[in-house]
Protein backbone atom coordinates (compact mmCIF):
# COMPACT_ATOMS: atom_id res chain seq x y z
CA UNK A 1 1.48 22.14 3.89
CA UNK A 2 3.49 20.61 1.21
CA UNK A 3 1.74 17.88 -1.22
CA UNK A 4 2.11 14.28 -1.30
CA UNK A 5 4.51 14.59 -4.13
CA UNK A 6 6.36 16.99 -2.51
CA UNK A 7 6.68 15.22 0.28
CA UNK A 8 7.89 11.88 -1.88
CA UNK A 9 10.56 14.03 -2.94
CA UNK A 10 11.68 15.43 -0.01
CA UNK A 11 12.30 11.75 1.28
CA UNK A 12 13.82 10.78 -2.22
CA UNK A 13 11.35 8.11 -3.07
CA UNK A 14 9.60 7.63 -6.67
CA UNK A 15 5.58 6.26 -7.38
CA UNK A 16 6.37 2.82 -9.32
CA UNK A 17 4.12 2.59 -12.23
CA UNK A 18 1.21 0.98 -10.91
CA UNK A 19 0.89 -2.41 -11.75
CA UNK A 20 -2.24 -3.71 -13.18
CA UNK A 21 -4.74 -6.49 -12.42
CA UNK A 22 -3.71 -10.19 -12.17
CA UNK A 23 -7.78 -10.99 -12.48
CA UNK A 24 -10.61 -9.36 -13.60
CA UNK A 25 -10.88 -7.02 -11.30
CA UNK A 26 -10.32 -3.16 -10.89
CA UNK A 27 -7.27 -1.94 -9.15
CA UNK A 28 -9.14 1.37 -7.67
CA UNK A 29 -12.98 0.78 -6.96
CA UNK A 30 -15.02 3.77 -6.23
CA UNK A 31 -18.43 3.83 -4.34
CA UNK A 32 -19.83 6.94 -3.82
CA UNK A 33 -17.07 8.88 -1.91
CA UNK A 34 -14.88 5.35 -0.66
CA UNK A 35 -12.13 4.49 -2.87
CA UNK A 36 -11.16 0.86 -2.56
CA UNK A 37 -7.79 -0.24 -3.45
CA UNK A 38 -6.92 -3.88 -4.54
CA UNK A 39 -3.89 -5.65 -2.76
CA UNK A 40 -0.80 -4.48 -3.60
CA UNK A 41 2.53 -6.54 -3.66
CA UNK A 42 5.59 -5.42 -3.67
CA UNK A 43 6.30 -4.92 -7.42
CA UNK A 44 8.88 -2.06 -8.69
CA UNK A 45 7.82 -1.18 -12.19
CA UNK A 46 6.91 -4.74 -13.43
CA UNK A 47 9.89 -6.47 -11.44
CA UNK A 48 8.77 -8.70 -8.32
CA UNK A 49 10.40 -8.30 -5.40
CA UNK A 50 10.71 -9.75 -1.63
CA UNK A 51 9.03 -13.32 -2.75
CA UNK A 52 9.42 -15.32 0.08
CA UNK A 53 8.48 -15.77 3.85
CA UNK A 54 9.55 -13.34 7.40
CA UNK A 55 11.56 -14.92 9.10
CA UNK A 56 12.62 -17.68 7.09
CA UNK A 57 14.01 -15.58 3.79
CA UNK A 58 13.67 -11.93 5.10
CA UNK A 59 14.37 -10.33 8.19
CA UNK A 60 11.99 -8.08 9.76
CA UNK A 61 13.83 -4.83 8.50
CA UNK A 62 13.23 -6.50 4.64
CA UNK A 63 9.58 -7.01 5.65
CA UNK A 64 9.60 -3.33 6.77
CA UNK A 65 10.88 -2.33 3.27
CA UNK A 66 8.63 -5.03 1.54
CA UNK A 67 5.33 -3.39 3.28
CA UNK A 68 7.13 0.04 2.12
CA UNK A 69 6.89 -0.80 -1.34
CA UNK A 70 3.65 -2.00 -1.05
CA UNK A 71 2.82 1.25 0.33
CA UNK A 72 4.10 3.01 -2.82
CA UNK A 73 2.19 0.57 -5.14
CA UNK A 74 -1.27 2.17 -3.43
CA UNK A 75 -0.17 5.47 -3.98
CA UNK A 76 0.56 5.37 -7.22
CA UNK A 77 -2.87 3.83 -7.89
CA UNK A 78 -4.76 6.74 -5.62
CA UNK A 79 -2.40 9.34 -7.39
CA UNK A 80 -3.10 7.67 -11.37
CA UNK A 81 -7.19 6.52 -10.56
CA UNK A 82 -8.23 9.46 -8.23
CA UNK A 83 -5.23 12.28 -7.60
CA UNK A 84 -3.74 12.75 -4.26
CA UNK A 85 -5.89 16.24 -4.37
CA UNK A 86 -9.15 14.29 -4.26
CA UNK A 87 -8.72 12.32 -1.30
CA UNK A 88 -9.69 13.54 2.36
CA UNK A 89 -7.62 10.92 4.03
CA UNK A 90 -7.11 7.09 4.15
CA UNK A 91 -9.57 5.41 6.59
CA UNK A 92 -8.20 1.82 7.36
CA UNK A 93 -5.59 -0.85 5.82
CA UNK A 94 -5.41 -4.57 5.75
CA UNK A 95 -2.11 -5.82 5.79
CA UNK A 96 -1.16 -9.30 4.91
CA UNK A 97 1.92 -11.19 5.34
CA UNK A 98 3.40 -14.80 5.19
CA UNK A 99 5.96 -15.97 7.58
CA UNK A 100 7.96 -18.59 8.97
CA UNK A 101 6.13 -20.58 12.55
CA UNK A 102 8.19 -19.19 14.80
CA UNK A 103 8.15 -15.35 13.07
CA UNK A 104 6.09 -13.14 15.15
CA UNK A 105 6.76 -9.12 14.32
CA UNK A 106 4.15 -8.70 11.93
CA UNK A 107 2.79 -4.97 13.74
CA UNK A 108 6.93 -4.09 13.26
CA UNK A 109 7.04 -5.14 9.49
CA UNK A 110 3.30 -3.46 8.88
CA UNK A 111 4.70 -0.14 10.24
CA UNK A 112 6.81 0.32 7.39
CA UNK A 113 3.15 1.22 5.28
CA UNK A 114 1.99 3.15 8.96
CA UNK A 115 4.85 5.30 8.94
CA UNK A 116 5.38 5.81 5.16
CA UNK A 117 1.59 7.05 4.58
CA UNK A 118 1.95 9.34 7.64
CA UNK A 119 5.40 10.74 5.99
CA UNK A 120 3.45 10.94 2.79
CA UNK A 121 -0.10 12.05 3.52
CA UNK A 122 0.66 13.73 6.69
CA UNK A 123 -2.37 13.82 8.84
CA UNK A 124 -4.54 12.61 5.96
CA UNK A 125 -2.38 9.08 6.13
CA UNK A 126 -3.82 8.72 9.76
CA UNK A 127 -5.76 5.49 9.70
CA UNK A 128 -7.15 2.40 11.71
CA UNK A 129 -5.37 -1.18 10.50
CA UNK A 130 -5.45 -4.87 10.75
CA UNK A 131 -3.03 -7.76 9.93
CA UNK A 132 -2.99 -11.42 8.64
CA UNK A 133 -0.90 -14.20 8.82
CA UNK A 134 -1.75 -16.03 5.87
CA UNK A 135 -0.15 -19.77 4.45
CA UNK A 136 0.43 -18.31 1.11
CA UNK A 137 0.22 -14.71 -1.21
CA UNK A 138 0.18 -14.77 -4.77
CA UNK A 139 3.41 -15.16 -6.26
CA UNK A 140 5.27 -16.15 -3.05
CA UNK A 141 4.93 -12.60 -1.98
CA UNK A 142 6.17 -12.28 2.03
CA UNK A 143 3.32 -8.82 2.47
CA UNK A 144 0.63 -7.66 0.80
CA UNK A 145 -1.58 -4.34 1.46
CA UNK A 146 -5.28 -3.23 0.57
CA UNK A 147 -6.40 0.15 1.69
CA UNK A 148 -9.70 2.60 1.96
CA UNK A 149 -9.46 6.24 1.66
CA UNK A 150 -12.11 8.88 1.87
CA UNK A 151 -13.02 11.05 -1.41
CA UNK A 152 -14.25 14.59 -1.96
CA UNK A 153 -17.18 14.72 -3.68
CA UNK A 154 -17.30 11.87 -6.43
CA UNK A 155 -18.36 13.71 -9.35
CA UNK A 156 -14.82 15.32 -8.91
CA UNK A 157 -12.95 12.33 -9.44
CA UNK A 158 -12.46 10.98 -13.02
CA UNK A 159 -10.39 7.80 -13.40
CA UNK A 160 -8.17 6.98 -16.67
């Protein structure tokens, strides 16, 4: 079974550097063997992207990409804090997005972080989800994602 990063490869995408707390607050929290990911935006090394609402600035296919790179954000902070070899899966996501009134394709835009993680993890990315309308993300973002994933053992997993 090829890795995570072989698998990011093979679908010629790249881990952003992961960006780093707006608050004080930890961008990977670990209790005992749940690792607890912050929301991620969708930032590409530093640069702030898809700012905005669905259906009003983006279409649904941007929101699909926007929830994409949000996707990428959380794996670069599971691959930096813990390593992709210390996880046993990802349990559940929250997704969060801001749209226009009349917007309604929230599950279509949220699939872009269902589909990626499967890609990605394979049947470790396998997961339960919800989603949010929300008035307003920081920053004027149009999606947002937080995420839980399963450990090994902690005392394997040492975070820089």
């Amino acid at each position: 079974m090829p890795s995570p990063l072989e698998n990011l490869k093979k679908h010629n995408l790249q881990l952003p550097e992961p960006s780093t707390p707006g608050g004080t607050y930890t961008s990977v929290n670990i209790r005992d063997n749940i690792a607890y990911v912050a929301i991620q935006f969708p930032i590409e090394n530093g640069e702030f992207k898809f700012q905005g609402r669905l259906g009003k600035h983006f279409s649904t296919e941007e929101g699909y990409q926007a929830m994409q790179l949000c996707t990428l954000n959380v794996l670069a902070q599971i691959h930096k804090k813990v390593g992709f070899d210390n996880i046993l899966g990802l349990n559940h996501l929250d997704a969060y997005f801001q749209a226009a009134p009349d917007w309604d394709d929230s599950p279509q835009v949220v699939n872009g972080a269902s589909d990626l993680f499967v890609k990605i993890l394979e049947e470790k990315g396998n997961h339960s989800r919800a989603i949010f309308g929300v008035e307003r993300l920081p920053r004027d973002f149009c999606v947002g994602l937080t995420c839980t994933f399963t450990l090994k053992t902690p005392e394997s997993i040492f975070i820089t």
